[in-house]
C-alpha atoms as a PDB file:
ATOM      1  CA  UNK A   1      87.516  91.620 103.204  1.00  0.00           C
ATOM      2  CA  UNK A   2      90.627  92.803 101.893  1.00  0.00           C
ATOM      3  CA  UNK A   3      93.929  91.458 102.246  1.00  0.00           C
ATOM      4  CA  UNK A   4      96.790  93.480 104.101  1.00  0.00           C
ATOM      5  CA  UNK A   5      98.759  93.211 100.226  1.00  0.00           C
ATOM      6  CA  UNK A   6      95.229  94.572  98.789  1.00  0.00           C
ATOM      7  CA  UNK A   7      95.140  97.781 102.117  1.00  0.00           C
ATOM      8  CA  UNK A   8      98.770  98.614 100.694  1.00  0.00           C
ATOM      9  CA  UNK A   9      98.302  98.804  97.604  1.00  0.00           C
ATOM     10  CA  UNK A  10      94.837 101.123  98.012  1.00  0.00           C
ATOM     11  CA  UNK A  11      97.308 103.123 100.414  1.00  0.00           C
ATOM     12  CA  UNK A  12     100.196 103.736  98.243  1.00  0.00           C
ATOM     13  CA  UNK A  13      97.730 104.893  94.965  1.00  0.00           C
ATOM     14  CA  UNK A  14      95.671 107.156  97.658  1.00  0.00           C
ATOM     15  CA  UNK A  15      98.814 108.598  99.322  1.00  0.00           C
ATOM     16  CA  UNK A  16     100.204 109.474  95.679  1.00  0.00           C
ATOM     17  CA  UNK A  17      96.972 110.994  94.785  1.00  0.00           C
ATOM     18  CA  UNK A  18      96.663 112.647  98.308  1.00  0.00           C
ATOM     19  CA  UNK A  19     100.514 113.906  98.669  1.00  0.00           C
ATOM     20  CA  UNK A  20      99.956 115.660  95.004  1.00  0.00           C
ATOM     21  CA  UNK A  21      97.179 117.874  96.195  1.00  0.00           C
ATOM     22  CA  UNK A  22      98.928 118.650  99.612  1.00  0.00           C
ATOM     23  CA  UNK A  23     102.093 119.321  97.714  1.00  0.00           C
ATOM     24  CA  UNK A  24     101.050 121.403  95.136  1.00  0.00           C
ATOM     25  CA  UNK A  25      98.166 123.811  97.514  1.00  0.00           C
ATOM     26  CA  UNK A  26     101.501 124.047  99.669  1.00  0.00           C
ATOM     27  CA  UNK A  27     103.343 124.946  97.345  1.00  0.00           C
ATOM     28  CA  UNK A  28     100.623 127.311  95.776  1.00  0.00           C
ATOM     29  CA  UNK A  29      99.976 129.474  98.701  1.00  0.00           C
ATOM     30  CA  UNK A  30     103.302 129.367  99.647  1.00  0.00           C
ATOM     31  CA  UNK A  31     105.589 130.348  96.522  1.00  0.00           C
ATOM     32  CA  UNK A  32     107.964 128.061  97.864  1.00  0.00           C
ATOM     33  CA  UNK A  33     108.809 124.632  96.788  1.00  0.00           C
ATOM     34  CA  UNK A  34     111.144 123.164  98.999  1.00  0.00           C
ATOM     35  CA  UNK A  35     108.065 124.392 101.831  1.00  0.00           C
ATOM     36  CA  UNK A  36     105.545 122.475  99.604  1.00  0.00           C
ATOM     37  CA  UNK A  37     107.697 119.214  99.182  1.00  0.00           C
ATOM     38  CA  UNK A  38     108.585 119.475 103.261  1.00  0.00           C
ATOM     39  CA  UNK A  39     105.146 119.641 103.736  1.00  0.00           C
ATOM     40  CA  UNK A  40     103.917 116.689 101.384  1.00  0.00           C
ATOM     41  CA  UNK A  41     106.439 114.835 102.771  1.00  0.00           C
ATOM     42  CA  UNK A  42     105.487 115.042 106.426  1.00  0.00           C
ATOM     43  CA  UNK A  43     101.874 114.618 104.959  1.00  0.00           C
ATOM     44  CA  UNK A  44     102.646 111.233 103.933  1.00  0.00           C
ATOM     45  CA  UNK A  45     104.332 109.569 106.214  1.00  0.00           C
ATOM     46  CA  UNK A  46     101.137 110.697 109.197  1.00  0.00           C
ATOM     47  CA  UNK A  47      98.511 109.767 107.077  1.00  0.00           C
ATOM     48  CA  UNK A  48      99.903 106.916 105.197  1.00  0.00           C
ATOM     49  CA  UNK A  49     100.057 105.009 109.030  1.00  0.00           C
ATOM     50  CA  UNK A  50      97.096 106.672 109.511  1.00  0.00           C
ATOM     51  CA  UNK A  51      95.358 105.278 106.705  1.00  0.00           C
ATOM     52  CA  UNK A  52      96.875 101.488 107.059  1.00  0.00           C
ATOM     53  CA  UNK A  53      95.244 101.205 110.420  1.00  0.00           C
ATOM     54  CA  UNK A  54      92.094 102.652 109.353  1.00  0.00           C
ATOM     55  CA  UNK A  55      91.848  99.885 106.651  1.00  0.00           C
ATOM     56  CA  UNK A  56      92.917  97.377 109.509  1.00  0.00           C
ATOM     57  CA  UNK A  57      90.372  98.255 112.370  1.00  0.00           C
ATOM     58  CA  UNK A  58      87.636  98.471 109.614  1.00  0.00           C
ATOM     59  CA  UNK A  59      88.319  94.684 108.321  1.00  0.00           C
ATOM     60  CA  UNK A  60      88.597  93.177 111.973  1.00  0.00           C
ATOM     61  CA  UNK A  61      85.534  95.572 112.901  1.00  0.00           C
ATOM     62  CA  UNK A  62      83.294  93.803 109.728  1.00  0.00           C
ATOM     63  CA  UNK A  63      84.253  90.181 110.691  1.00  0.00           C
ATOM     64  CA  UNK A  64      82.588  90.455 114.203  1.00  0.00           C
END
C-alpha cells in the first residue's frame, strides 16, 4: 500500500508528464500559447485532485 508521501510524489511526476502533452496538443491545434498554457494549467489543478483521491479510494478499497 502506498503511503500518502509515496501518492504525491506518483502525482506530481504524472501531472508533469500529463500537463506536457495537454499543453503542447493545446497549443498545437491552437497556434496560441498563452491558450495552451491556460489550458494546461486548468488541466492540472482538476486532475491533479482528481488523481490524489483516486490513489486514496484505491488504497482504503485494497485493505478491506
Amino acid at each position: 500500500m502506498d503511503s500518502y508521501k509515496q501518492t504525491i510524489v506518483k502525482t506530481l511526476i504524472w501531472r508533469v508528464i500529463a500537463t506536457s502533452i495537454t499543453f503542447s496538443v493545446s497549443w498545437i491545434i491552437s497556434g496560441n500559447l498563452e491558450f495552451g498554457l491556460m489550458i494546461g494549467g486548468i488541466d492540472t489543478i482538476i486532475k491533479t485532485i482528481g488523481y490524489f483521491t483516486y490513489e486514496r479510494v484505491w488504497n482504503i478499497k485494497k485493505q478491506k
